[in-house]
C-alpha atoms as a PDB file:
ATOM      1  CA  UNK A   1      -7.592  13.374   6.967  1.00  0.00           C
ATOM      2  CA  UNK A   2     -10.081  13.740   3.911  1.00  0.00           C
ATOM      3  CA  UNK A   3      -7.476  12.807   1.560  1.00  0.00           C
ATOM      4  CA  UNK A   4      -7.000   9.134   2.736  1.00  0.00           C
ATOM      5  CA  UNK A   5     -10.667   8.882   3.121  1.00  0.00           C
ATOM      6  CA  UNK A   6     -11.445   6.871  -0.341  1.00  0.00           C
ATOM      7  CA  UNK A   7     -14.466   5.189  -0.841  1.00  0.00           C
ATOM      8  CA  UNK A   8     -13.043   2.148  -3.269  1.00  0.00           C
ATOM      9  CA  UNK A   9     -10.894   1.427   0.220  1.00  0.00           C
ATOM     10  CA  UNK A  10     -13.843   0.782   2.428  1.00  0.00           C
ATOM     11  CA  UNK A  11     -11.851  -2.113   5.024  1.00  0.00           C
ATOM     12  CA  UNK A  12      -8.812   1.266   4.507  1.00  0.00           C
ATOM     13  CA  UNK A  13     -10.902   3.849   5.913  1.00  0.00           C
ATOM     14  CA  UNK A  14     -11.739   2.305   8.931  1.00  0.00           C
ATOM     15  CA  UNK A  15      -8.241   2.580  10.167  1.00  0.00           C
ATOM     16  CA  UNK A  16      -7.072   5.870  11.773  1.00  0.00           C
ATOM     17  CA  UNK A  17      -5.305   8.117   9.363  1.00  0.00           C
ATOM     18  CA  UNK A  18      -2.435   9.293  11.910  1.00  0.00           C
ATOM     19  CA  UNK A  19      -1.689   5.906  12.665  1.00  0.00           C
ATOM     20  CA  UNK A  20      -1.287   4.671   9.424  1.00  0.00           C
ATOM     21  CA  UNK A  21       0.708   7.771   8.802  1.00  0.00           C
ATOM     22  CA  UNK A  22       3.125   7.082  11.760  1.00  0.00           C
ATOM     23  CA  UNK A  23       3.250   3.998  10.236  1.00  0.00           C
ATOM     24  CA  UNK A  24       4.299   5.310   7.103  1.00  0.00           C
ATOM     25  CA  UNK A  25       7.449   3.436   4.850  1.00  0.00           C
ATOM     26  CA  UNK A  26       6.200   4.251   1.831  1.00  0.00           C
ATOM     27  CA  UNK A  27       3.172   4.334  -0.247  1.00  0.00           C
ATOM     28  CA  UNK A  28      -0.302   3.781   1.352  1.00  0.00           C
ATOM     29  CA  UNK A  29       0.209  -0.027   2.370  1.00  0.00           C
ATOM     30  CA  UNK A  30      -3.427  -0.586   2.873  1.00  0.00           C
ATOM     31  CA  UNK A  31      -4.675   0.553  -0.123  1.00  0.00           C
ATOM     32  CA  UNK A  32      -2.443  -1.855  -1.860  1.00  0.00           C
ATOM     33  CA  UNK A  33      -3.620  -4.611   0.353  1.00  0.00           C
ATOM     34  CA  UNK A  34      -7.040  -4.064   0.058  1.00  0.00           C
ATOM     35  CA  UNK A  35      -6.748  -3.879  -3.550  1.00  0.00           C
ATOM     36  CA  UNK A  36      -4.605  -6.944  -3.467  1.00  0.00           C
ATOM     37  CA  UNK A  37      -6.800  -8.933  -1.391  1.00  0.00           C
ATOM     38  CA  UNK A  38      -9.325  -8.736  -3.660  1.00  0.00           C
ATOM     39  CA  UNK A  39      -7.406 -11.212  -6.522  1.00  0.00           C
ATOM     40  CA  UNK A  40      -6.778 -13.794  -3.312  1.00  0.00           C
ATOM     41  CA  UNK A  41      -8.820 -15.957  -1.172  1.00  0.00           C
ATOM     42  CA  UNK A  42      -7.858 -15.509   2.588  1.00  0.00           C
ATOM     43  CA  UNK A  43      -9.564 -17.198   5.397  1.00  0.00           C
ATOM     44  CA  UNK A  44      -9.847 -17.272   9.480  1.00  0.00           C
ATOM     45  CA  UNK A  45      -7.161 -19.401  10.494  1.00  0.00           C
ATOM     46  CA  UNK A  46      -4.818 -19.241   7.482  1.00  0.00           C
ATOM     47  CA  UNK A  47      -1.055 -18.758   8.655  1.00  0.00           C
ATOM     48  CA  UNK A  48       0.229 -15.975   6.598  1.00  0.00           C
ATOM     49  CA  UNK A  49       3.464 -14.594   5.983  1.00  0.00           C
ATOM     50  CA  UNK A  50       3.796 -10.837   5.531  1.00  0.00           C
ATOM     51  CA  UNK A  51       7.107 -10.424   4.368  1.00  0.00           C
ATOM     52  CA  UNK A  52       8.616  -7.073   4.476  1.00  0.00           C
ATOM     53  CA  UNK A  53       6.218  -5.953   6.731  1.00  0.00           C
ATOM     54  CA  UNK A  54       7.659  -2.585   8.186  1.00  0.00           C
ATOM     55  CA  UNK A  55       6.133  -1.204  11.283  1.00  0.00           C
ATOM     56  CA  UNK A  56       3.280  -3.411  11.002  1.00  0.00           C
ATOM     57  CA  UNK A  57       0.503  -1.892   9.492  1.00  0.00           C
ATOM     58  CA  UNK A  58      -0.411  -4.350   6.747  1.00  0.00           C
ATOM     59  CA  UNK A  59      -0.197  -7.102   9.360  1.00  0.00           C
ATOM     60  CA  UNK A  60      -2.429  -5.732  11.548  1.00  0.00           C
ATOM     61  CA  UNK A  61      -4.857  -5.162   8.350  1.00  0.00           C
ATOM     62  CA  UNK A  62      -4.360  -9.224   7.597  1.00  0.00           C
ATOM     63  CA  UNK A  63      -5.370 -10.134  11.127  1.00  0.00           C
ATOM     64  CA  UNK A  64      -8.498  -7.864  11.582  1.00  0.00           C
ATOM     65  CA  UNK A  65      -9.613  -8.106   8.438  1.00  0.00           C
ATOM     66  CA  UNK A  66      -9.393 -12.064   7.359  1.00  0.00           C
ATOM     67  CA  UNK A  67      -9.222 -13.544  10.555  1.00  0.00           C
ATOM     68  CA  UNK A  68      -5.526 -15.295   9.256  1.00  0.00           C
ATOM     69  CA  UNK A  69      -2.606 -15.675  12.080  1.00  0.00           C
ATOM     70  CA  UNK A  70      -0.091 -13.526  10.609  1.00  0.00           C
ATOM     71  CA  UNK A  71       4.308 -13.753  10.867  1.00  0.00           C
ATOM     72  CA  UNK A  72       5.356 -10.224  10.956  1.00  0.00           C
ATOM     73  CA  UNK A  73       9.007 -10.356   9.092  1.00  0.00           C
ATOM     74  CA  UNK A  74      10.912  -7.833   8.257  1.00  0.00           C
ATOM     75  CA  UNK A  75      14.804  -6.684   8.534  1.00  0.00           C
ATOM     76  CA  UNK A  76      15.130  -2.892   9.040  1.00  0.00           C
ATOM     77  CA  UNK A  77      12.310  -2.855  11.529  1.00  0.00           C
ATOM     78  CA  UNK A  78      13.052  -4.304  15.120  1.00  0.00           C
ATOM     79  CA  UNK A  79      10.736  -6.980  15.810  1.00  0.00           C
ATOM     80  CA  UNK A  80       9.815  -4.745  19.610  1.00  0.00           C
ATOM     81  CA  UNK A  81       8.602  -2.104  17.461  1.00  0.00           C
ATOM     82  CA  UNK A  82       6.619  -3.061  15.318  1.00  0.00           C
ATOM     83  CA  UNK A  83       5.151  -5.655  18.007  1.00  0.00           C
ATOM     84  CA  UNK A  84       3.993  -2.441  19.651  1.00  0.00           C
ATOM     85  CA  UNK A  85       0.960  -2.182  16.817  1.00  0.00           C
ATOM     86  CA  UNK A  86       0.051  -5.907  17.680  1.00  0.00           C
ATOM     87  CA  UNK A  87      -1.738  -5.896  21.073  1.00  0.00           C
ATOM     88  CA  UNK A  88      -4.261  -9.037  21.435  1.00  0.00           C
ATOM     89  CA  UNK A  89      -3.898  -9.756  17.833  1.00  0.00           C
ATOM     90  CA  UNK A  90      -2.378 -13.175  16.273  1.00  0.00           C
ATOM     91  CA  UNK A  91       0.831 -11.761  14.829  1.00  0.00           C
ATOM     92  CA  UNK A  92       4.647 -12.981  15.634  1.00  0.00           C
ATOM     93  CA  UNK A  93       6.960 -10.041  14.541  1.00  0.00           C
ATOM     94  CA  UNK A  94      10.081 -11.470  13.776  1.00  0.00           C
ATOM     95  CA  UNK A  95      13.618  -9.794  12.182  1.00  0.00           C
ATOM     96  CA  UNK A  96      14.367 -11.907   8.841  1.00  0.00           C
ATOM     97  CA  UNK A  97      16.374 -11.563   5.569  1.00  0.00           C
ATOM     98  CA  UNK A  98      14.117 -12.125   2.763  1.00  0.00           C
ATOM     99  CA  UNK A  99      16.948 -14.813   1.747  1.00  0.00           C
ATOM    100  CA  UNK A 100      16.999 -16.704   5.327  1.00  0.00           C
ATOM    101  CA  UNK A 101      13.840 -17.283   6.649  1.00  0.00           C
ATOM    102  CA  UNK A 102      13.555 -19.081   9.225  1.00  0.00           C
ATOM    103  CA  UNK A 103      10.565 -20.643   8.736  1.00  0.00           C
ATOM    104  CA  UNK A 104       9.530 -24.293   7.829  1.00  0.00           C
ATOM    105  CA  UNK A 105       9.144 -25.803   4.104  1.00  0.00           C
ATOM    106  CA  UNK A 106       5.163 -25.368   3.525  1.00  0.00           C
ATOM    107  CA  UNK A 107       4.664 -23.666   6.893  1.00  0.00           C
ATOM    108  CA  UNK A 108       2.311 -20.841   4.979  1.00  0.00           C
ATOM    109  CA  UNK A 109      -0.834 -20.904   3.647  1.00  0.00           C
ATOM    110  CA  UNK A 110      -0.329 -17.593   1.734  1.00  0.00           C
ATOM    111  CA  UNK A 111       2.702 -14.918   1.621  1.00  0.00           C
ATOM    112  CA  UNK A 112       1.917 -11.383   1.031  1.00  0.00           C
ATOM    113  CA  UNK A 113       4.465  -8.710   0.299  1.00  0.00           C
ATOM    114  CA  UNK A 114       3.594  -5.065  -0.111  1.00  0.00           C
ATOM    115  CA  UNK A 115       6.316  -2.801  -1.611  1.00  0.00           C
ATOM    116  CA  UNK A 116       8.987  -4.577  -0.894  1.00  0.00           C
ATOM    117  CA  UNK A 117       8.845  -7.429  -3.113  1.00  0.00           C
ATOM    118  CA  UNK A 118      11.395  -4.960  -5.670  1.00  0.00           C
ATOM    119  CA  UNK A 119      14.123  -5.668  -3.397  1.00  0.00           C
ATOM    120  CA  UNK A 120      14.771  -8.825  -3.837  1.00  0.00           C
ATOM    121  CA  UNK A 121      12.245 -10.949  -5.975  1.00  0.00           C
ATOM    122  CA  UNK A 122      12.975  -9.588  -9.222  1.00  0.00           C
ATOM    123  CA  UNK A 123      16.472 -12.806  -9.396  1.00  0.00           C
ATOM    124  CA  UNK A 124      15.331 -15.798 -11.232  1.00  0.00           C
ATOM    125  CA  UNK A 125      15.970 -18.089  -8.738  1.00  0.00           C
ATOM    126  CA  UNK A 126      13.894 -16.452  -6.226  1.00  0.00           C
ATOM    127  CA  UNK A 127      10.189 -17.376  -6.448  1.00  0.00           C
ATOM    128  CA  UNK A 128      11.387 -21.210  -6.195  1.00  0.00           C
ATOM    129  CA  UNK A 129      13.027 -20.575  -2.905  1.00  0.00           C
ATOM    130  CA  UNK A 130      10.424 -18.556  -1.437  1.00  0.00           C
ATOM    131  CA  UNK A 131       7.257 -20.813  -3.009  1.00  0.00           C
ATOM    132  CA  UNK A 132       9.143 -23.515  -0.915  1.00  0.00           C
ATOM    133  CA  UNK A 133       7.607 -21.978   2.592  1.00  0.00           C
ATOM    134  CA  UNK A 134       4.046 -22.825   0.996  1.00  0.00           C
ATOM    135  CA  UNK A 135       1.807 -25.594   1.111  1.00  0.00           C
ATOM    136  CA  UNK A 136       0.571 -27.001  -2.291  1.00  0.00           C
ATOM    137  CA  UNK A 137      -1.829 -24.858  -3.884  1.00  0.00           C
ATOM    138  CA  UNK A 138      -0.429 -22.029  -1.276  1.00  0.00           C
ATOM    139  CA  UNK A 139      -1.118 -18.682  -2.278  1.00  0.00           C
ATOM    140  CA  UNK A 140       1.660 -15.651  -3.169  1.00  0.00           C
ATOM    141  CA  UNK A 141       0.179 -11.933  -3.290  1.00  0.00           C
ATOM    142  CA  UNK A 142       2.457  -9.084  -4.226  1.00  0.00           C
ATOM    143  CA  UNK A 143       2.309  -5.463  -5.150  1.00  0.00           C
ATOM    144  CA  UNK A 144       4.695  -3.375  -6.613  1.00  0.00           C
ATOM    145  CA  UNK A 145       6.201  -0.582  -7.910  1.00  0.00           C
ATOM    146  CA  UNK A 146       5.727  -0.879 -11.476  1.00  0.00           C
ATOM    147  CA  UNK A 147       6.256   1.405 -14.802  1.00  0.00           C
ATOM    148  CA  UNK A 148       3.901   1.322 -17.458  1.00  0.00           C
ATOM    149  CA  UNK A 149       6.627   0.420 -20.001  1.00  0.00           C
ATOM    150  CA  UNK A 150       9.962  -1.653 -19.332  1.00  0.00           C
ATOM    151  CA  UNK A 151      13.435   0.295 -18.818  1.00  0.00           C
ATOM    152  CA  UNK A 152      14.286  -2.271 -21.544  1.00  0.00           C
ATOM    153  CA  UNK A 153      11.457  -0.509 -23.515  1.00  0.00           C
ATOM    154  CA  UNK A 154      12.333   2.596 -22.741  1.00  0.00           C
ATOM    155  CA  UNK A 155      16.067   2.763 -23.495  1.00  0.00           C
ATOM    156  CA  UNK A 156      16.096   4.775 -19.931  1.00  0.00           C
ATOM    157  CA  UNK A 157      14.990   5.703 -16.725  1.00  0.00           C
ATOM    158  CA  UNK A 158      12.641   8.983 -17.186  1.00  0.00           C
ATOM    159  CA  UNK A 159      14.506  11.608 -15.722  1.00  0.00           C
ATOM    160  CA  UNK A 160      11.659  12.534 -12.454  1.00  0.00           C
ATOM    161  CA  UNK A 161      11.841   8.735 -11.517  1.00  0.00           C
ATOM    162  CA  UNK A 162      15.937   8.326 -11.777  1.00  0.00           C
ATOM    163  CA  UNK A 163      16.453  11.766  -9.723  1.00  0.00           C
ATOM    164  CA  UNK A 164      14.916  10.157  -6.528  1.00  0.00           C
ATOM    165  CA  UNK A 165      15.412   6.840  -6.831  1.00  0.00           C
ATOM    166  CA  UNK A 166      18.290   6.184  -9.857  1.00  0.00           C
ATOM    167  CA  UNK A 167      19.194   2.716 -10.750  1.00  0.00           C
ATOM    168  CA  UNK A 168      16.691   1.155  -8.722  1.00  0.00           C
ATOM    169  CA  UNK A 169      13.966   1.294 -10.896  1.00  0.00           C
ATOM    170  CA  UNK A 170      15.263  -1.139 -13.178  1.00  0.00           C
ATOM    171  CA  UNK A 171      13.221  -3.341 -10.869  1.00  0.00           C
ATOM    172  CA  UNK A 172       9.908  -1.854 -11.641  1.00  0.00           C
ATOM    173  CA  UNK A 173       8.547  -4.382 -13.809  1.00  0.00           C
ATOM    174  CA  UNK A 174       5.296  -4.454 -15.667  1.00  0.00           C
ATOM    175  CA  UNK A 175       2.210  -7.048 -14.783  1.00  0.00           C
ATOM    176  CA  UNK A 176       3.349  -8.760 -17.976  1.00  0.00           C
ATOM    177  CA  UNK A 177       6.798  -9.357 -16.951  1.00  0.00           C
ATOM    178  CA  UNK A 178       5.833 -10.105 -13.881  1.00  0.00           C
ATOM    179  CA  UNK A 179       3.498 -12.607 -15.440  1.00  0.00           C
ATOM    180  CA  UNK A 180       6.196 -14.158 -17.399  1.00  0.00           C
ATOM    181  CA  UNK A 181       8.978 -14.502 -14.590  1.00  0.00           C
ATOM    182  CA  UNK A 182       6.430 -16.753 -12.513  1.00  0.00           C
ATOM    183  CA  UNK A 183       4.615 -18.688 -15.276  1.00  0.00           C
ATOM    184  CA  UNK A 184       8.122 -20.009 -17.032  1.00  0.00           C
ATOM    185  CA  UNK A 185       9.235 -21.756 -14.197  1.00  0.00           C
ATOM    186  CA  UNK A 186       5.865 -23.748 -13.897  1.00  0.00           C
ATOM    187  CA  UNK A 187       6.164 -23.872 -10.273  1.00  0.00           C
ATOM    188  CA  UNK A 188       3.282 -20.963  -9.743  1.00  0.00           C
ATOM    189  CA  UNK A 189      -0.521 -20.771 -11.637  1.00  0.00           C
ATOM    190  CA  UNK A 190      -0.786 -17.109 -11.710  1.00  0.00           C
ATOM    191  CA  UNK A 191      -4.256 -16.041 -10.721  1.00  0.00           C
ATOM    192  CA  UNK A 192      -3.847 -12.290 -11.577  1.00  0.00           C
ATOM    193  CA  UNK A 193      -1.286  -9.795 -12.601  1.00  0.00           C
ATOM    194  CA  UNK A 194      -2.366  -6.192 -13.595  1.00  0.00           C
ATOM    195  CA  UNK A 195      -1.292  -2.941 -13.150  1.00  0.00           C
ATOM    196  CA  UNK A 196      -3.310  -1.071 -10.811  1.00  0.00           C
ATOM    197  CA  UNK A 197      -5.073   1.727 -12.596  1.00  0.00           C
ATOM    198  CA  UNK A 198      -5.359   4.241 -10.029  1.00  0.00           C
ATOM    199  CA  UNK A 199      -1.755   3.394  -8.725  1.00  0.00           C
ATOM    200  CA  UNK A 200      -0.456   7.143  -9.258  1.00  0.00           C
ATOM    201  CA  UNK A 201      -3.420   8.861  -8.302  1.00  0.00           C
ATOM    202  CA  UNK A 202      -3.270   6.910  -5.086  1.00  0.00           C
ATOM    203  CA  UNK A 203       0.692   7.082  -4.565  1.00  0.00           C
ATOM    204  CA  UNK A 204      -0.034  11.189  -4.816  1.00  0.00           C
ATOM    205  CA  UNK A 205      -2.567  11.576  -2.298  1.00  0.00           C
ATOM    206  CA  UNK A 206      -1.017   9.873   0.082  1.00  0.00           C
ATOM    207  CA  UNK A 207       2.406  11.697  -0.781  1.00  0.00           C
ATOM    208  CA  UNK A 208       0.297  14.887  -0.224  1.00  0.00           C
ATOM    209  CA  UNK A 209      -0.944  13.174   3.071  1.00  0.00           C
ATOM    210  CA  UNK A 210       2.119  12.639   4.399  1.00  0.00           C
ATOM    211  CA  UNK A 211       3.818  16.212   3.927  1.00  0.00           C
ATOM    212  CA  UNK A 212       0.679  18.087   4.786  1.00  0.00           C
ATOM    213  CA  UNK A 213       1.374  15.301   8.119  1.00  0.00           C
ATOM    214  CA  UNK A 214       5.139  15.916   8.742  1.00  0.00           C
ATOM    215  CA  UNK A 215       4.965  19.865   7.285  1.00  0.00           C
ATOM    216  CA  UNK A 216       7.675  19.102   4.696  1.00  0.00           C
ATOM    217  CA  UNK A 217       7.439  17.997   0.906  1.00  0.00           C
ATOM    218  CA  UNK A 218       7.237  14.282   0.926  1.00  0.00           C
ATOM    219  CA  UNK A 219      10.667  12.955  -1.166  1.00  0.00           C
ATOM    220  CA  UNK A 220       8.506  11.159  -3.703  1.00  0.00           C
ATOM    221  CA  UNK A 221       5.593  14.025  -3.956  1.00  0.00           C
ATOM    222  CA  UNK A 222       8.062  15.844  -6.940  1.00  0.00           C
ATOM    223  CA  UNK A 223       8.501  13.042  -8.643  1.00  0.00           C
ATOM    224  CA  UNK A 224       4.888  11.883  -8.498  1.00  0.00           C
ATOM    225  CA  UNK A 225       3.707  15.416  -9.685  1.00  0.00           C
ATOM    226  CA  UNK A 226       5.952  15.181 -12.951  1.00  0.00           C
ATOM    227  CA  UNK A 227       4.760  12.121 -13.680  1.00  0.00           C
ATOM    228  CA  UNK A 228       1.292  13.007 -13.924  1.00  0.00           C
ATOM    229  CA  UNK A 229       0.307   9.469 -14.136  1.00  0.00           C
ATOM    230  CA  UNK A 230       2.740   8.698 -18.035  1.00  0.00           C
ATOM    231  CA  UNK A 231       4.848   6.125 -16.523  1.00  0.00           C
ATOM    232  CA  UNK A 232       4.321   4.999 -12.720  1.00  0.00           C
ATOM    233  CA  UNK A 233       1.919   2.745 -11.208  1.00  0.00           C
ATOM    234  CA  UNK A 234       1.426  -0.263  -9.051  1.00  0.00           C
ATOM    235  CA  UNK A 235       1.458  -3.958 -10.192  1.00  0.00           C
ATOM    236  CA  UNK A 236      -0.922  -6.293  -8.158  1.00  0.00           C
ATOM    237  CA  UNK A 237       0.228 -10.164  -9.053  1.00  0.00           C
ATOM    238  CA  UNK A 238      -1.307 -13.051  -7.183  1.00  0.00           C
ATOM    239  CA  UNK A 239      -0.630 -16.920  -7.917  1.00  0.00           C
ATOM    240  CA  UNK A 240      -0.857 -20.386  -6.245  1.00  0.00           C
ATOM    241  CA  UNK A 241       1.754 -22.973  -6.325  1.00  0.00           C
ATOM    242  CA  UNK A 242       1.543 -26.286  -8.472  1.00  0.00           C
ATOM    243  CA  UNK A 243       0.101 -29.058  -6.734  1.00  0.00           C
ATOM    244  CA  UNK A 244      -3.047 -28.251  -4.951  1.00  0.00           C
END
């Protein structure tokens, strides 16, 4: 499908678009890998958590791309079906709360989370509790929804964005609070935290992807057209723990 056939995602396009389109739980997850990736240093061997990792796809990126051994987690997916994408590749898929892993302190050499980070790591006391599966000097890589100005900011949620997803967006943060929520608690050296410039553009094609796939309007493709690129985006944060 020409329209997930970009050439700044050249490790993306390799990747057969109906698979990552049955794969689909939201917004193109390799594109926001790829892009990710770029602000982090993964190696063969590394043991990598993907946390929140849906059906699979990103972990299967992580494994054939870097070489890492990967930990599948997730809650609303069952482990067996996501395990399905993971034939002779080094990934455990395993059904976790992002609050009870079960996973030993400074098991991980890196955890990535793609779009699902919103969920749960905007609390103040979460970054300590999850930096605690890392080694020293263990890399974090997130991207997520963000807004190009805070609710806070705003004085509301723009009307397109609160129609599909209403409250919720209160946890689209900007790469400078982002920034700030890791850096004050001095257990994280951010690395990088920007807002991804071609996060709408992106978000749209693949929300045009996906109805053209399933013959219905995608729920965020409205939204996304009102938007027109004012307000919504992506923010790609990446940081090593204290200690290394």
């Amino acid at each position: 499908m020409e329209l997930l056939n970009k050439p700044e995602y050249p490790l993306s396009s390799k990747y057969d678009a109906e698979w990552v389109l049955a794969n689909d739980m939201g917004p193109h997850p390799l594109w926001l890998l790829e892009d990710l990736a770029r602000d982090l240093d993964l190696k063969p061997g590394m043991r990598v958590l993907d946390l929140g990792s849906g059906k699979g796809a990103t972990s299967v990126f992580l494994a054939k791309e870097y070489g890492v051994q990967v930990w599948a987690a997730d809650l609303w997916i069952d482990p067996t079906e996501a395990a399905a994408n993971f034939a002779g590749l080094d990934i455990s898929a395993i059904k976790a709360e992002a609050h009870a892993l079960p996973f030993a302190r400074g098991f991980f050499d890196a955890i990535v989370c793609i779009d699902a980070y919103e969920y749960f790591g905007t609390a103040d006391g979460y970054l300590a509790y999850l930096t605690g599966f890392l080694k020293p000097g263990g890399q974090l890589g997130v991207a997520t929804p963000a807004l190009r100005r805070e609710v806070r900011e705003l004085g509301y949620i723009p009307e397109h964005i609160k129609k599909l997803v209403g409250w919720e967006a209160i946890a689209w943060h900007t790469a400078d609070w982002w920034r700030f929520h890791w850096e004050i608690t001095e257990l994280v050296e951010v690395t990088s935290a920007r807002l991804q410039e071609s996060g709408w553009q992106d978000w749209l094609a693949w929300a045009q992807a996906c109805s053209a796939h399933r013959g219905v309007p995608d729920a965020a493709l409205e939204m996304l057209e009102q938007d027109k690129g004012e307000y919504l985006t992506f923010a790609l944060l990446t940081a090593r723990t204290v200690g290394a």
